[in-house]
N, C-alpha and C. Protein backbone atom coordinates (compact mmCIF):
# COMPACT_ATOMS: atom_id res chain seq x y z
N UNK A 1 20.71 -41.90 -111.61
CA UNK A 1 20.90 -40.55 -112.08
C UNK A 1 21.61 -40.49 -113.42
N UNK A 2 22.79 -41.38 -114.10
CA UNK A 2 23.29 -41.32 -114.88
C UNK A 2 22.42 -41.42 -116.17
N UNK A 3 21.47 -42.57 -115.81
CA UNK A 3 20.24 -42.85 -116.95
C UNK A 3 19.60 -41.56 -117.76
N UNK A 4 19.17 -40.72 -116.71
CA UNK A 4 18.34 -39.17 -117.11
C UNK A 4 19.06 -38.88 -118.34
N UNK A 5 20.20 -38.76 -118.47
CA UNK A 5 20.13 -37.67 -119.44
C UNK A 5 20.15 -38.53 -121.44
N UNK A 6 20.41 -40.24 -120.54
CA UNK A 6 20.07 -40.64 -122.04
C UNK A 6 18.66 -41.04 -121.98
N UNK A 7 17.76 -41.02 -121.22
CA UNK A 7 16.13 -40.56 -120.65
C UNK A 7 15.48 -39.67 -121.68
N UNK A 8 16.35 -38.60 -121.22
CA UNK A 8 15.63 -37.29 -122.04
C UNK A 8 16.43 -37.55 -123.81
N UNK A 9 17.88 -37.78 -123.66
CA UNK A 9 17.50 -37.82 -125.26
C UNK A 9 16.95 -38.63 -126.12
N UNK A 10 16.69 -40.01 -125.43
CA UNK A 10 15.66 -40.69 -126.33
C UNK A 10 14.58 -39.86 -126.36
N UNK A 11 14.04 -38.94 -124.80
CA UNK A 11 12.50 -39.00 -125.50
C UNK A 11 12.80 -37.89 -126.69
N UNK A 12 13.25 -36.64 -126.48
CA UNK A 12 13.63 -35.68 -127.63
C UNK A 12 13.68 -36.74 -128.74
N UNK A 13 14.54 -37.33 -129.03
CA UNK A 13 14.30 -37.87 -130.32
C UNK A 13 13.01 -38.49 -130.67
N UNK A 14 12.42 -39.00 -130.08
CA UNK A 14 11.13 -39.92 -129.70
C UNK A 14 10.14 -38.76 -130.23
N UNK A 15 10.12 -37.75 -129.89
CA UNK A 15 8.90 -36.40 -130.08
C UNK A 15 9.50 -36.04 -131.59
N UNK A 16 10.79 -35.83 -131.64
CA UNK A 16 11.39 -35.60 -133.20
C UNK A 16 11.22 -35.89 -134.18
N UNK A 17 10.50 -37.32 -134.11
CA UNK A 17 10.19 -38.29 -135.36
C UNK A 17 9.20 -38.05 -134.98
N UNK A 18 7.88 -38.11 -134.07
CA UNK A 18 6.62 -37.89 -133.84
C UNK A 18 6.02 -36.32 -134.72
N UNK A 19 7.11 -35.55 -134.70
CA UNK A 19 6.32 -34.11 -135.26
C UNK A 19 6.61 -34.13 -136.75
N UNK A 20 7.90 -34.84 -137.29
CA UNK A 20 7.88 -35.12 -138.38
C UNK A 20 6.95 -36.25 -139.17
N UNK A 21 6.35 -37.05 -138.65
CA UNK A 21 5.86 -38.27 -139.29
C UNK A 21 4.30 -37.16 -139.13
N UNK A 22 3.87 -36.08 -138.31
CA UNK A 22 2.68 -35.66 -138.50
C UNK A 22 2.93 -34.40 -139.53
N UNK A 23 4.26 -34.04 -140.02
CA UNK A 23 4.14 -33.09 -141.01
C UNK A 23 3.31 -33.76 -142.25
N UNK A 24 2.28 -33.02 -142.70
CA UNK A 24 1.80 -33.65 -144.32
C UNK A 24 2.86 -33.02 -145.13
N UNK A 25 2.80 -34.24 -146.36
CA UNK A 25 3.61 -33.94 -147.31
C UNK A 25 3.33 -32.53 -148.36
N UNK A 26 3.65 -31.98 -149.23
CA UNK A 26 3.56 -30.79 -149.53
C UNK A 26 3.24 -31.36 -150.93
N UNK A 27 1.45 -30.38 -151.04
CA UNK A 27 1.49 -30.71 -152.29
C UNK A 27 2.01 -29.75 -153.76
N UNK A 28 2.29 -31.14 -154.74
CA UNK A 28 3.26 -30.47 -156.03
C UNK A 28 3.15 -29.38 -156.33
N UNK A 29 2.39 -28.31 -156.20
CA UNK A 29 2.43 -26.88 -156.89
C UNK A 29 3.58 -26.58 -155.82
N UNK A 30 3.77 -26.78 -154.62
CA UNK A 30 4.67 -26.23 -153.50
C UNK A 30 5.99 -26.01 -153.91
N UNK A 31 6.51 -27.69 -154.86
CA UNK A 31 7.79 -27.74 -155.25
C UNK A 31 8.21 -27.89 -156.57
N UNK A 32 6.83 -27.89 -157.62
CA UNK A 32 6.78 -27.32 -158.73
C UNK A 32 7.46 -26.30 -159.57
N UNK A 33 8.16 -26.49 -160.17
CA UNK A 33 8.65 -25.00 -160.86
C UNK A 33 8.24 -25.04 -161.95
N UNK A 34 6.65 -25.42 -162.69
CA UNK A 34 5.95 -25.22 -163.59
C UNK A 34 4.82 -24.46 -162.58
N UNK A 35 5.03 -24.56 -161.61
CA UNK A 35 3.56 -23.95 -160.86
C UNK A 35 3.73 -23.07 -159.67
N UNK A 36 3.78 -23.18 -158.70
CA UNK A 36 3.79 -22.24 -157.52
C UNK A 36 5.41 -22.18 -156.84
N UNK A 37 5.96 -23.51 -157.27
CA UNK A 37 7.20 -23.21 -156.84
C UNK A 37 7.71 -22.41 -155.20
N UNK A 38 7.09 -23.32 -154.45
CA UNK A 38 7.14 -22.06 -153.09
C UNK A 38 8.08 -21.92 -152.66
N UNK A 39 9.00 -23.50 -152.96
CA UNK A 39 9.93 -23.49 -151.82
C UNK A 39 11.61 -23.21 -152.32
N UNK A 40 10.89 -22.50 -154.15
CA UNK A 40 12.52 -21.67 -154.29
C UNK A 40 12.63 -20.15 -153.34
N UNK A 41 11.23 -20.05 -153.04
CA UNK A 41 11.78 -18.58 -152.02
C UNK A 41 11.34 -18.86 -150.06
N UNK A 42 10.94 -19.97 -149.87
CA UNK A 42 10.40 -19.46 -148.58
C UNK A 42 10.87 -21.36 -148.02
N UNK A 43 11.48 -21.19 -146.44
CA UNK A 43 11.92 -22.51 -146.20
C UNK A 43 10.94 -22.68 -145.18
N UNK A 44 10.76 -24.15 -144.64
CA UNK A 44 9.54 -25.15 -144.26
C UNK A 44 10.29 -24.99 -142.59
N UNK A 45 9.48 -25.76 -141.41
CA UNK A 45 9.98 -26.01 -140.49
C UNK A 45 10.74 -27.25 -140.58
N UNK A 46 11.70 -27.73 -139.91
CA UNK A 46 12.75 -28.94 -139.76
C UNK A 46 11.45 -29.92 -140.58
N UNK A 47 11.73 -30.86 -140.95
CA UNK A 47 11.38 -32.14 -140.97
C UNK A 47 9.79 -32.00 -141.81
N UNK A 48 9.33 -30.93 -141.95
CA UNK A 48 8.27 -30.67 -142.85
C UNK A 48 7.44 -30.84 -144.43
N UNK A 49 9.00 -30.97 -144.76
CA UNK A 49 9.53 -31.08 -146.46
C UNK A 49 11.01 -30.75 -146.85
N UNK A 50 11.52 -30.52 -147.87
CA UNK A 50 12.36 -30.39 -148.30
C UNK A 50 12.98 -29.31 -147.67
N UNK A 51 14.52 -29.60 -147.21
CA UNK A 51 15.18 -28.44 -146.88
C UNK A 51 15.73 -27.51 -147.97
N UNK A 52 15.80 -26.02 -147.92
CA UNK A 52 15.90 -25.42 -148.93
C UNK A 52 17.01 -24.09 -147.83
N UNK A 53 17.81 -23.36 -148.61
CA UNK A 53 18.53 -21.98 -148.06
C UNK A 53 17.74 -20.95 -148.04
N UNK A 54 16.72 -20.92 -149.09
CA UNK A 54 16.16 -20.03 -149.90
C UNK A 54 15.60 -18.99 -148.59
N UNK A 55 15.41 -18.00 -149.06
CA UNK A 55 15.37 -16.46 -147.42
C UNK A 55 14.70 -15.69 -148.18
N UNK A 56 14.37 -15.59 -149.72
CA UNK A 56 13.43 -14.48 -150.00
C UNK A 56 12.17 -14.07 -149.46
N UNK A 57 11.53 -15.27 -149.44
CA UNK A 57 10.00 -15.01 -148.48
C UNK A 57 9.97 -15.22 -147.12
N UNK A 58 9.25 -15.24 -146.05
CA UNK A 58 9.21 -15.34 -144.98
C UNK A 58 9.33 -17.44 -144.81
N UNK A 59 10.19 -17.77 -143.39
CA UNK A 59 9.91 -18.71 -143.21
C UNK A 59 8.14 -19.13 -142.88
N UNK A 60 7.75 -20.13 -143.14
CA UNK A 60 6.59 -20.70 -143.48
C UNK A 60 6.25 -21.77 -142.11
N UNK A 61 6.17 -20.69 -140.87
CA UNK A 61 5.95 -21.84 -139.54
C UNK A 61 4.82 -21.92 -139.45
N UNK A 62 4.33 -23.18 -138.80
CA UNK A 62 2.73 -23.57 -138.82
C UNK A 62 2.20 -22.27 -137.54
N UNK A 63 2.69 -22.04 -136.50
CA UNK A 63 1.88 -20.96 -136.04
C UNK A 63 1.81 -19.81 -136.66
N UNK A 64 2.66 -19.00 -137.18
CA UNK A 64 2.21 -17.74 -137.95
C UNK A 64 0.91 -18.41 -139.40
N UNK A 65 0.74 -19.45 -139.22
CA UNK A 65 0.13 -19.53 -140.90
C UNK A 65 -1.18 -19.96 -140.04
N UNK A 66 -1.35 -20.67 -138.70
CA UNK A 66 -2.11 -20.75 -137.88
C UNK A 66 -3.07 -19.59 -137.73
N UNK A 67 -2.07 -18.40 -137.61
CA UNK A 67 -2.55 -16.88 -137.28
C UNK A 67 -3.34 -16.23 -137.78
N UNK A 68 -2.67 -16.40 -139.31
CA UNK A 68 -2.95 -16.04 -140.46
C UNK A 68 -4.05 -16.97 -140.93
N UNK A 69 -4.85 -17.86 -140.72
CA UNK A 69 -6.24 -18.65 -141.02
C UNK A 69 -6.25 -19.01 -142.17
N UNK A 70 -6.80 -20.13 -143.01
CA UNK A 70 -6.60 -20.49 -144.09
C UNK A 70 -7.45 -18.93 -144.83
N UNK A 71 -8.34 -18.12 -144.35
CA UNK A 71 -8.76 -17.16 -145.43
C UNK A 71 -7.39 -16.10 -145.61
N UNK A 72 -6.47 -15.99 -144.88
CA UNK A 72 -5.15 -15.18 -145.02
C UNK A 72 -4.34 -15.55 -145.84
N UNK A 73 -4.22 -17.31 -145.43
CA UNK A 73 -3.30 -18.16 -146.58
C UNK A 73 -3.88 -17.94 -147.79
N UNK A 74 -5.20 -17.79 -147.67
CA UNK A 74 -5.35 -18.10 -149.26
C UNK A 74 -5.01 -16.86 -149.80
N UNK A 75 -5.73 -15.56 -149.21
CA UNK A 75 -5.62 -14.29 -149.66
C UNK A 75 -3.99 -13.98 -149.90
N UNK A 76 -2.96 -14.38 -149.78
CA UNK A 76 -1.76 -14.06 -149.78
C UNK A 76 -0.90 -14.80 -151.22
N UNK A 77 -2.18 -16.00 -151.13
CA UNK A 77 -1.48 -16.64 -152.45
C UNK A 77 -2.12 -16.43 -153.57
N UNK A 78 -3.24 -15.80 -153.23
CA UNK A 78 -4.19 -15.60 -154.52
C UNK A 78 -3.70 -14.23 -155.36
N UNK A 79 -3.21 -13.23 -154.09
CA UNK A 79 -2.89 -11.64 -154.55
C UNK A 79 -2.46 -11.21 -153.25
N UNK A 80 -1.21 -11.47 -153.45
CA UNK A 80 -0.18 -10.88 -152.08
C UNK A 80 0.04 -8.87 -152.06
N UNK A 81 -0.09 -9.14 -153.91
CA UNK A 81 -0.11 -7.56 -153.45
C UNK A 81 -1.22 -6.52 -152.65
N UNK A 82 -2.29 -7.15 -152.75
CA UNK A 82 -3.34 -6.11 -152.15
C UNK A 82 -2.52 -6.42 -150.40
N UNK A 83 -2.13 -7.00 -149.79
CA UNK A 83 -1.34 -6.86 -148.06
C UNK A 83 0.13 -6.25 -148.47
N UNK A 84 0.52 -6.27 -149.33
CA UNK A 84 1.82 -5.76 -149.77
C UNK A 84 1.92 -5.44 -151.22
N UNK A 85 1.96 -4.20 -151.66
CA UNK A 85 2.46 -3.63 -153.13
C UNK A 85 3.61 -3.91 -153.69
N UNK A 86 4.46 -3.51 -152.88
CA UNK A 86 5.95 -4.19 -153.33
C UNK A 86 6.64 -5.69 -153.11
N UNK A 87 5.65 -6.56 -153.00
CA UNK A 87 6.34 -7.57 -152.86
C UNK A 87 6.51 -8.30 -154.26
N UNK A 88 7.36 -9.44 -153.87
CA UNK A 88 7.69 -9.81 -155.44
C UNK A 88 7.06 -10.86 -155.41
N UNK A 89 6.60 -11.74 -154.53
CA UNK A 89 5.18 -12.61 -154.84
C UNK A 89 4.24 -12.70 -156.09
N UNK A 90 4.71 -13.52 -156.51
CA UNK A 90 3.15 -13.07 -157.89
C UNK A 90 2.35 -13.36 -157.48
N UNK A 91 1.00 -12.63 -157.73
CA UNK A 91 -0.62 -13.18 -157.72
C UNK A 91 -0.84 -14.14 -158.29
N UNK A 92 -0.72 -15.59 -157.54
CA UNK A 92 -0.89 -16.76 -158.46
C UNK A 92 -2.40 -17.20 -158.92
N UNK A 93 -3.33 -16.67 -157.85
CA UNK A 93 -4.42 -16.65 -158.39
C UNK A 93 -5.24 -15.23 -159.35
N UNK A 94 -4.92 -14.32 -158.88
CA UNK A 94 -5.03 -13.12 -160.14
C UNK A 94 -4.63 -13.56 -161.23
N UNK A 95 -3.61 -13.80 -161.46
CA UNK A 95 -2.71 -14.38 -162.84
C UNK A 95 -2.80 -15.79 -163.14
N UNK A 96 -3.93 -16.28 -162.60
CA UNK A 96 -4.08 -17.54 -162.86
C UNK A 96 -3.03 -18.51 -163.08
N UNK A 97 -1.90 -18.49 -162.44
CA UNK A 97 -0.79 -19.32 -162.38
C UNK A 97 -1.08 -20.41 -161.82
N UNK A 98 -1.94 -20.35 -160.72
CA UNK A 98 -2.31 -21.97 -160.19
C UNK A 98 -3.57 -21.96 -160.36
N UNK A 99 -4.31 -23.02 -160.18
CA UNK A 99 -6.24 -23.21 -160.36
C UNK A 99 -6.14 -23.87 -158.76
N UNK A 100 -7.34 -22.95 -159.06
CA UNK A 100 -8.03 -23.23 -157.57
C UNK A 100 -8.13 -24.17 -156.68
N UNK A 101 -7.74 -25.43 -156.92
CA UNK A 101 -7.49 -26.79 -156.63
C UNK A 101 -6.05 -26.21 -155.58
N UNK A 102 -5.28 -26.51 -156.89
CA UNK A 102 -4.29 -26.27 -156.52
C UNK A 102 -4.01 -25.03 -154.87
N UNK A 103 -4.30 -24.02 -155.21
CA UNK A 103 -4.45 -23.08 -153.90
C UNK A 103 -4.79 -23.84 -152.92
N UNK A 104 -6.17 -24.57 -153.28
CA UNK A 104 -7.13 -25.25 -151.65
C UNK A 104 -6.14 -25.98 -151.52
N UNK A 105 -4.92 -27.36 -152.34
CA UNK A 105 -4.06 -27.85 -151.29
C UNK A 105 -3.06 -26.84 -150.66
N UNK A 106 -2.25 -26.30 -151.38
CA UNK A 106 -1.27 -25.63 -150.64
C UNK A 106 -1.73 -24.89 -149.25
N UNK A 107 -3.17 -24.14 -149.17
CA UNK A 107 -3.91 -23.58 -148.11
C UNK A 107 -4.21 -24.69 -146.79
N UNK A 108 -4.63 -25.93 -147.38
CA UNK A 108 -4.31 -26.66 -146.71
C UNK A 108 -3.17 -27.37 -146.08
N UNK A 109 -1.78 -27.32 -146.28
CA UNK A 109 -0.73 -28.03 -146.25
C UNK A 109 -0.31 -26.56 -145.89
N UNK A 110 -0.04 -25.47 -145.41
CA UNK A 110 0.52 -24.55 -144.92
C UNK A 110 -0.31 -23.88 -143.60
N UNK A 111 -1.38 -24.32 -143.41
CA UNK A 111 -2.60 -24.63 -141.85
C UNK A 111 -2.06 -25.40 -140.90
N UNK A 112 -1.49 -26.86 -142.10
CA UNK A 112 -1.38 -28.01 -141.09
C UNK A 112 0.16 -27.75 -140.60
N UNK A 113 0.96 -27.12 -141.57
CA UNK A 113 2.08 -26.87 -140.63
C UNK A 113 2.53 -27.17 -139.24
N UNK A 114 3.47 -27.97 -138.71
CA UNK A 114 4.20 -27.94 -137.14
C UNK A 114 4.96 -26.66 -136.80
């Protein structure tokens, strides 16, 4: 009986490194501040990428972005204002701040989210 409970925290740790080693890495427009810069306003799940304080945008969990389908992800990064007027999001694709490349990774790497 004494075993169990260092049982369970190996496995917890054991799954801990398992969900982190399946986070993909985030590509450069993400942490760019010549380009999309995401993660001066919006923070990642644990172990995902870079930890950040930053609270302006919504946290960035793989099920809400799940929800939201890569045609949502994209629509949000392309022109956030048509789902929201007042947000301070720029239209990175209206304003051509990122090229289209660029979008398809981040769209991709915010799908694959844990």
């Amino acid at each position: 009986m004494a075993r169990c409970p260092l049982l369970l925290a190996a496995l917890a740790a054991s799954l801990a490194l398992e969900c982190a080693a399946q986070a993909p890495a985030p590509p450069p427009a993400f942490v760019d501040a010549g380009k999309g810069n995401c993660i001066a306003c919006h923070q990642l799940p644990e172990g995902a990428g870079p930890a950040t304080r930053a609270d302006l945008g919504p946290r960035l969990e793989g099920a809400r972005m799940r929800t939201l389908g890569k045609a949502g992800i994209r629509e949000l990064i392309e022109d956030p204002m048509r789902a929201k007027p007042d947000t301070v999001m720029p239209p990175f694709g209206r304003h051509r701040i990122l090229e289209r490349a660029d979008i398809d990774r981040l769209v991709e790497y915010l799908h694959a989210l844990p």
